[in-house]
Protein backbone atom coordinates (compact mmCIF):
# COMPACT_ATOMS: atom_id res chain seq x y z
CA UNK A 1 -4.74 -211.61 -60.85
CA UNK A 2 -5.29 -211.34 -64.57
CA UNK A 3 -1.78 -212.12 -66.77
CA UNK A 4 -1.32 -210.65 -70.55
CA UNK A 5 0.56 -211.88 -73.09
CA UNK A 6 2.99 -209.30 -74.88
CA UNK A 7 0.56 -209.77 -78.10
CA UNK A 8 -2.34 -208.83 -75.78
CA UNK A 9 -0.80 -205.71 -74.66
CA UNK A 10 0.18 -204.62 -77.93
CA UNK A 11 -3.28 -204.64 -79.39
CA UNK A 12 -4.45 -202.53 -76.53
CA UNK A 13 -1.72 -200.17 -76.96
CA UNK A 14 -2.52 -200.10 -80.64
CA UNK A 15 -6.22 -199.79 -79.78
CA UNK A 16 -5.24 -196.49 -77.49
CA UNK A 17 -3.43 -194.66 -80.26
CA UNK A 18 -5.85 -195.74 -82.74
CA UNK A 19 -8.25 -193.81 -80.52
CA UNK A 20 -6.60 -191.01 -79.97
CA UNK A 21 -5.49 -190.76 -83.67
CA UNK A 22 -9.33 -190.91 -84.44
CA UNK A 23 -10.29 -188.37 -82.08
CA UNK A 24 -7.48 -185.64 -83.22
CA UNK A 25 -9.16 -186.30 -86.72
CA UNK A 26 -12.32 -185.76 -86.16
CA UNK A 27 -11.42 -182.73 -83.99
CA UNK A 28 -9.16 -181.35 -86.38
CA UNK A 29 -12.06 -181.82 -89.16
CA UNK A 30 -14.86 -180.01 -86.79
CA UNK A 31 -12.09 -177.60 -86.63
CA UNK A 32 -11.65 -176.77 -90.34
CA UNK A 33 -15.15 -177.27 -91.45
CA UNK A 34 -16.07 -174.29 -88.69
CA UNK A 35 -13.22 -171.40 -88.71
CA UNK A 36 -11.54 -172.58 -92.47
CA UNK A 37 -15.01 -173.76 -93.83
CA UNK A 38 -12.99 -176.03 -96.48
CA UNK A 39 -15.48 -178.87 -96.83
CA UNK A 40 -12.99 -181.03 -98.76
CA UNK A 41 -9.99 -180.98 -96.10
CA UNK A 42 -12.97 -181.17 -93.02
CA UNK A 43 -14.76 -183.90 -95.21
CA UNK A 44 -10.79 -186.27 -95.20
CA UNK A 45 -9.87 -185.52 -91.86
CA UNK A 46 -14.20 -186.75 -90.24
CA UNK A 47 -13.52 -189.64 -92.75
CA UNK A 48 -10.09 -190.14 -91.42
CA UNK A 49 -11.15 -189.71 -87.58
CA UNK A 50 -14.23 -192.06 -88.00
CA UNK A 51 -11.71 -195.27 -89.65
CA UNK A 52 -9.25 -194.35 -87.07
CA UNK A 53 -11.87 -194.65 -84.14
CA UNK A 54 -13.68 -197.83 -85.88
CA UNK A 55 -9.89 -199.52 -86.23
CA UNK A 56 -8.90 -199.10 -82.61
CA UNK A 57 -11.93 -201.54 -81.77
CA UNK A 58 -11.45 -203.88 -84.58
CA UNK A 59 -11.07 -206.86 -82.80
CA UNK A 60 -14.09 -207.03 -81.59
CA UNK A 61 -15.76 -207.14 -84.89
CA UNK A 62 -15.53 -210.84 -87.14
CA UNK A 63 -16.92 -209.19 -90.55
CA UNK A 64 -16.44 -205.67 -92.01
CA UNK A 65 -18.22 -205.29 -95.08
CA UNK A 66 -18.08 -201.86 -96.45
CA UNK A 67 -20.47 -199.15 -95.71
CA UNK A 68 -22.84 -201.02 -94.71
CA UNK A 69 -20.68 -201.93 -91.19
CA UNK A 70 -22.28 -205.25 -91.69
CA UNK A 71 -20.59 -206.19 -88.55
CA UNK A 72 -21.53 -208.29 -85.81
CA UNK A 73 -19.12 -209.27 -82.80
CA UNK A 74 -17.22 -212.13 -82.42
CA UNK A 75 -18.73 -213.88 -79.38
CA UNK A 76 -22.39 -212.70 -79.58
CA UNK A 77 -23.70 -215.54 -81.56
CA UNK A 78 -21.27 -218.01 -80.29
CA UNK A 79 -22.26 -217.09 -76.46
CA UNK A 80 -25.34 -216.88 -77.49
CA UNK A 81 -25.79 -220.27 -78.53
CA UNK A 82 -23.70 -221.84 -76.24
CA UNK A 83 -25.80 -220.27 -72.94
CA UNK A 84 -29.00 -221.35 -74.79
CA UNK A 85 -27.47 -224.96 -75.43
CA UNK A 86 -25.77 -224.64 -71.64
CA UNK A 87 -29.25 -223.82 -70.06
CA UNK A 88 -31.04 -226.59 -72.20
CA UNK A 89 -28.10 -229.00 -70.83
CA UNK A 90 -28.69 -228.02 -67.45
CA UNK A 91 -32.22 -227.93 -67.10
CA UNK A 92 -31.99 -231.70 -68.51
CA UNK A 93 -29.57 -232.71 -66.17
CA UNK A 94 -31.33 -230.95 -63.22
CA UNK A 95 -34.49 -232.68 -63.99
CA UNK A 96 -32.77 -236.05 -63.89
CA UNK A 97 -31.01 -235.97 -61.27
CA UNK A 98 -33.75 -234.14 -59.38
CA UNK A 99 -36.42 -237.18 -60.30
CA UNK A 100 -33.44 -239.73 -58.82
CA UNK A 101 -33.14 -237.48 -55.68
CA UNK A 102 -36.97 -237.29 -54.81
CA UNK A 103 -37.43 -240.96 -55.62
CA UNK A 104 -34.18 -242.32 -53.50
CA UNK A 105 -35.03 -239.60 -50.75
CA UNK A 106 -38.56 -241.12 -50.56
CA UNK A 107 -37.92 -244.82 -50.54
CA UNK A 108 -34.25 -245.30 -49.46
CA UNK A 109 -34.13 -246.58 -45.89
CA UNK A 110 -37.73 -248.18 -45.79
CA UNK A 111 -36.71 -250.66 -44.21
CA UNK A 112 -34.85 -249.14 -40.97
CA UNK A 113 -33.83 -245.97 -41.35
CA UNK A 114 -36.54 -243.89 -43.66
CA UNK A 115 -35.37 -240.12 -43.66
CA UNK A 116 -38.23 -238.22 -41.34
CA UNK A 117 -40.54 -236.71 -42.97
CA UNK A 118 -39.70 -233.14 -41.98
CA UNK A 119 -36.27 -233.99 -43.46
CA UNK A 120 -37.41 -235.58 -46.83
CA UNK A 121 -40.11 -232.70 -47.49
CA UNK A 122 -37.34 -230.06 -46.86
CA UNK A 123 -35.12 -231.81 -49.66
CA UNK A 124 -38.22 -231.54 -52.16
CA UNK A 125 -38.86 -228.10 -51.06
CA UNK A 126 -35.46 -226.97 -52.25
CA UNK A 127 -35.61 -229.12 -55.17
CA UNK A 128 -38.79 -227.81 -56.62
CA UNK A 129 -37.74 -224.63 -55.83
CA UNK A 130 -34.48 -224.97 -57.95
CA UNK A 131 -36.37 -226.53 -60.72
CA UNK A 132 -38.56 -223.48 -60.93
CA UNK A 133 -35.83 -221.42 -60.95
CA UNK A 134 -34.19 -223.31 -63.90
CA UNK A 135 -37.39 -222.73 -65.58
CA UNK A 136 -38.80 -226.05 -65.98
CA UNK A 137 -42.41 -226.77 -66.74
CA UNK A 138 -44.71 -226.93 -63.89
CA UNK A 139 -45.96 -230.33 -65.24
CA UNK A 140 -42.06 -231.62 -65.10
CA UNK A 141 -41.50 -230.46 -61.58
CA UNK A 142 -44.96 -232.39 -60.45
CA UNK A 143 -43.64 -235.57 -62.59
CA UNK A 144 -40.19 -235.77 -60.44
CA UNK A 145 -42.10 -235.18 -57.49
CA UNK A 146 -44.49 -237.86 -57.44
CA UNK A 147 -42.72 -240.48 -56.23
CA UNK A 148 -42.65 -238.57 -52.66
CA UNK A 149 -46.34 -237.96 -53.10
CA UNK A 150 -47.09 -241.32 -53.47
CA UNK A 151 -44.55 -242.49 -50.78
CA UNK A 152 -46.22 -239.95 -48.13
CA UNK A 153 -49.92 -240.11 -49.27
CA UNK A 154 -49.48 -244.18 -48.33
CA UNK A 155 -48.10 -243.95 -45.26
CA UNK A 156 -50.46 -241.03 -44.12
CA UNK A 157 -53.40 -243.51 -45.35
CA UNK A 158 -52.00 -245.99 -43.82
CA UNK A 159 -52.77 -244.57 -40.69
CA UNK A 160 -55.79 -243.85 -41.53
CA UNK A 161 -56.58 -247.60 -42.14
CA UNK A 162 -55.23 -248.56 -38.90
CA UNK A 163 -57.86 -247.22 -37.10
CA UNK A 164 -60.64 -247.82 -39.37
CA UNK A 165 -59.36 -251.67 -39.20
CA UNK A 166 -59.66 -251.52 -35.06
CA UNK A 167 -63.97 -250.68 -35.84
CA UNK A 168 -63.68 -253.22 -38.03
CA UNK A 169 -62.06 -256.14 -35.52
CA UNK A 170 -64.27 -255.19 -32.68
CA UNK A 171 -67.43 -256.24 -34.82
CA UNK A 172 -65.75 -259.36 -36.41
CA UNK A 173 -64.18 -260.23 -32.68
CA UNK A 174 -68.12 -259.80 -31.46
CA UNK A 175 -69.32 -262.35 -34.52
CA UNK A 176 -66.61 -264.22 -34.42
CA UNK A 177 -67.01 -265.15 -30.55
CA UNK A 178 -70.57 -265.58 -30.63
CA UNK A 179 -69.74 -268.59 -33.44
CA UNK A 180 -67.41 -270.22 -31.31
CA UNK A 181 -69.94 -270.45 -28.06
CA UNK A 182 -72.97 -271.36 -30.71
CA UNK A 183 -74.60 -274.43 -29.01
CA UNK A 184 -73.77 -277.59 -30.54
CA UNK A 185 -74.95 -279.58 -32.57
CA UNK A 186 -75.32 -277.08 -35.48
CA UNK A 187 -78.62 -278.40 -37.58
CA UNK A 188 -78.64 -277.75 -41.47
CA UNK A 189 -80.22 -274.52 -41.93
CA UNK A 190 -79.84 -272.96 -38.85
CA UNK A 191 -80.62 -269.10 -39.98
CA UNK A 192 -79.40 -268.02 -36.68
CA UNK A 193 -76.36 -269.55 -36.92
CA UNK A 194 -76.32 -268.53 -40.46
CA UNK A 195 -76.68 -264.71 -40.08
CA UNK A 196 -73.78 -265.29 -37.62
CA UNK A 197 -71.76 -266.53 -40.26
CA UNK A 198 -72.69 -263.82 -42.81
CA UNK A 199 -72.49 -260.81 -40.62
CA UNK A 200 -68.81 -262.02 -39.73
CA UNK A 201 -67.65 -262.44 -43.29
CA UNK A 202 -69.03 -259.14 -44.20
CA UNK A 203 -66.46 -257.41 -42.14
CA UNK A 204 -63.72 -259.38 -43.64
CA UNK A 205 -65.29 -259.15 -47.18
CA UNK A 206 -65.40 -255.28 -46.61
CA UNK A 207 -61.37 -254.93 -45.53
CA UNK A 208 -60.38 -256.39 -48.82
CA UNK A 209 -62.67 -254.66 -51.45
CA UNK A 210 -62.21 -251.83 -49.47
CA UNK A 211 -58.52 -251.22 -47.59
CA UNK A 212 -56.66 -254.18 -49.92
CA UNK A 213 -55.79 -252.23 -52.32
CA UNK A 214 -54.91 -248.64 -50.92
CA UNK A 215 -51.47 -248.90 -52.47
CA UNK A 216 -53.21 -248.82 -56.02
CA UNK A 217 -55.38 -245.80 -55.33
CA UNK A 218 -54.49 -242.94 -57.90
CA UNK A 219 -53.37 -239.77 -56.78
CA UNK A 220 -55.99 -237.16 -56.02
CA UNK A 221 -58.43 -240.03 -55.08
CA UNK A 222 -57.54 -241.04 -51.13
CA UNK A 223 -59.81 -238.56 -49.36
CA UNK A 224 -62.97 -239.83 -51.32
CA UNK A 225 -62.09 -243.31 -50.99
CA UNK A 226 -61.75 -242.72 -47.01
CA UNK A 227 -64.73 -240.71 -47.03
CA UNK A 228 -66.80 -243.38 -48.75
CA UNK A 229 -65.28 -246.02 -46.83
CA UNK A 230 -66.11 -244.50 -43.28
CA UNK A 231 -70.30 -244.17 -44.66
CA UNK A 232 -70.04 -247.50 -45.80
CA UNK A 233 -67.74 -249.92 -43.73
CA UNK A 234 -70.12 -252.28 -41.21
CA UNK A 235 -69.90 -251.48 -37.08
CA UNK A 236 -71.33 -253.32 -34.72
CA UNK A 237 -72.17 -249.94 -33.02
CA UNK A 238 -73.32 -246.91 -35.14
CA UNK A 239 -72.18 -244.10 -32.72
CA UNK A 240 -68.65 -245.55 -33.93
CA UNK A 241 -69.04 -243.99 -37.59
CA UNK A 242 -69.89 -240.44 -36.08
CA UNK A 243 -66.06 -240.48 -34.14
CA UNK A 244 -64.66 -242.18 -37.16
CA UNK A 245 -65.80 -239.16 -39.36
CA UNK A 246 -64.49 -236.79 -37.01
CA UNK A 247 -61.14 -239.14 -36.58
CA UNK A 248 -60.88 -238.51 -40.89
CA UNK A 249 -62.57 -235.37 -41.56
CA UNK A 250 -58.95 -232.69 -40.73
CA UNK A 251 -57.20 -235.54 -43.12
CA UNK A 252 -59.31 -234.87 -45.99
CA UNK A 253 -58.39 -231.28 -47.06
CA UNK A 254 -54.69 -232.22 -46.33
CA UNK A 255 -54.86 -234.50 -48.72
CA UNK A 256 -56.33 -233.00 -51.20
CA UNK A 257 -54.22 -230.17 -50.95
CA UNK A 258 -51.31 -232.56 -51.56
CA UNK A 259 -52.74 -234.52 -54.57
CA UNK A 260 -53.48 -230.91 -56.16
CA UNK A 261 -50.23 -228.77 -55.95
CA UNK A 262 -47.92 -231.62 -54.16
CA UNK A 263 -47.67 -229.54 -50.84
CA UNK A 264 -48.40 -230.15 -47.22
CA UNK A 265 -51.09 -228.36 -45.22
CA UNK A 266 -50.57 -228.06 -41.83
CA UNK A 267 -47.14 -229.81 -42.21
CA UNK A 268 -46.81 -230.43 -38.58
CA UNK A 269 -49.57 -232.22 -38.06
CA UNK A 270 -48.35 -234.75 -40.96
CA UNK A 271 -44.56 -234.56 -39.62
CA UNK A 272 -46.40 -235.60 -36.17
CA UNK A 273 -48.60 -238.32 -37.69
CA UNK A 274 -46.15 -239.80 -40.36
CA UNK A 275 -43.19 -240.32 -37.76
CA UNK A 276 -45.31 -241.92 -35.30
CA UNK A 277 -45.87 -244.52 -37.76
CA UNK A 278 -41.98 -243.84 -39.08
CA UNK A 279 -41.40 -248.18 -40.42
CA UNK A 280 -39.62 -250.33 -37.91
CA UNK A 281 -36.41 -251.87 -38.46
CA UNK A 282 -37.99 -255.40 -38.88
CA UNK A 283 -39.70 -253.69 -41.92
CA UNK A 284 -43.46 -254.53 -40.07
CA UNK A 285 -44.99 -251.39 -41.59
CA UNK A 286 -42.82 -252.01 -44.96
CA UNK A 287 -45.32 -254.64 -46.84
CA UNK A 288 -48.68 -252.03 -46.25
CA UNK A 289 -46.59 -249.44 -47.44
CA UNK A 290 -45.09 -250.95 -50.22
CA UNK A 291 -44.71 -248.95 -53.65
């Protein structure tokens, strides 16, 4: 419950007779202006009435200049400028703290207790939505969210990789046996032996131009390089690519929907796909991961 102050219920008090005083005027001036028609009596007591009425709510003016009423209140500008300087102050500090949330929601724990993924895109859910709501620039709100982006487009691909790596180790597996049971001795320029040898290293060659660097791919670029990498990537059996691009192809759009307007599509399937592969408390899945 509100208290006053004895000052504070005088000036209302004031205020109220001030009012009423103002009103009597300008009554009693309508008054003799329309039964006395004296203009000079009806002209004092509207003049008196309006001063009476503008006095009562005098403190809610700073300046009184004459005629004019050159007035303006006492906490317009002031609020003014201090909800404009609040909202600028808050917006900063929203967008800071926001950026440190996202980032520590998306790495903290990698190595034993990561957040699900359900759990960490709910938290950047809410805090994009706040940041909207404070008005920040889209651009802004994309910046604070990237490092969850980049967190879950990594692990997603890593899964990816996974199984593109198993098409990869049955062919270097086939080469690699083949080389061990090659009849000895092995003469200089054995081309059989030697095709051996080169069809072997081009499957490891391949995993490190290739997956090696996944980490480093920039946003917006991980469903072309899996495309390309599925058409390109050696088997040792060519029916293998036509499962692989069916394995990739739901992944693509998913991905490109998050690398456009950092978003999941079909968010259960990637809260299915990116727990599976959730890092183990050994942190084995930490160093593919690894921002």
């Amino acid at each position: 419950m509100k208290s006053y102050s004895c000052s504070d219920m005088g000036l209302k008090i004031t205020n109220v007779a001030l009012l009423f005083a103002g009103l009597a005027c300008l009554v009693r001036g309508v008054h003799v202006l329309w039964t006395v028609n004296e203009g000079s009596s009806a002209a004092t007591a509207l003049t008196a009435g309006l001063f009476l009425l503008l006095a009562s709510t005098i403190d809610r003016f700073e300046v009184l200049k004459g005629w004019g009423l050159e007035a303006r209140t006492k906490q317009l500008d002031k609020t003014l400028s201090e909800a404009v300087a609040t909202l600028n102050q808050l917006r900063e500090i929203a967008e800071l703290s926001s950026e440190s949330i996202v980032s520590l929601n998306s790495k903290a724990g990698r190595w034993d207790s990561a957040p699900s993924a359900q759990v960490a895109y709910e938290v950047v859910k809410r805090v994009r939505a706040n940041l909207m709501e404070l008005g920040s620039a889209e651009q802004r709100v994309k910046q604070i969210m990237e490092p969850w982006v980049k967190v879950t487009t990594n692990d997603l691909v890593r899964v990816m990789l996974t199984e593109l790596r198993k098409s990869l180790q049955l062919g270097s597996e086939h080469y690699r046996i083949q080389l061990q049971s090659y009849p000895l001795p092995i003469q200089a320029g054995d081309s059989n032996h030697q095709l051996l040898l080169d069809s072997l290293n081009k499957f490891g060659s391949f995993e490190g131009d290739y997956f090696g660097s996944s980490n480093d791919w920039p946003i917006g670029s991980h469903a072309s390089k899996l495309a390309e990498s599925v058409e390109k990537m050696p088997l040792l059996d060519e029916s293998d690519r036509l499962k692989l691009r069916h394995f990739i192809s739901p992944w693509l759009p998913r991905l490109e929907r998050l690398a456009s307007d950092y978003e999941l599509l079909d968010e259960d399937e990637w809260f299915k796909s990116l727990d599976e592969e959730k890092p183990s408390s050994n942190g084995s899945n930490q160093s593919s991961a690894e921002i």
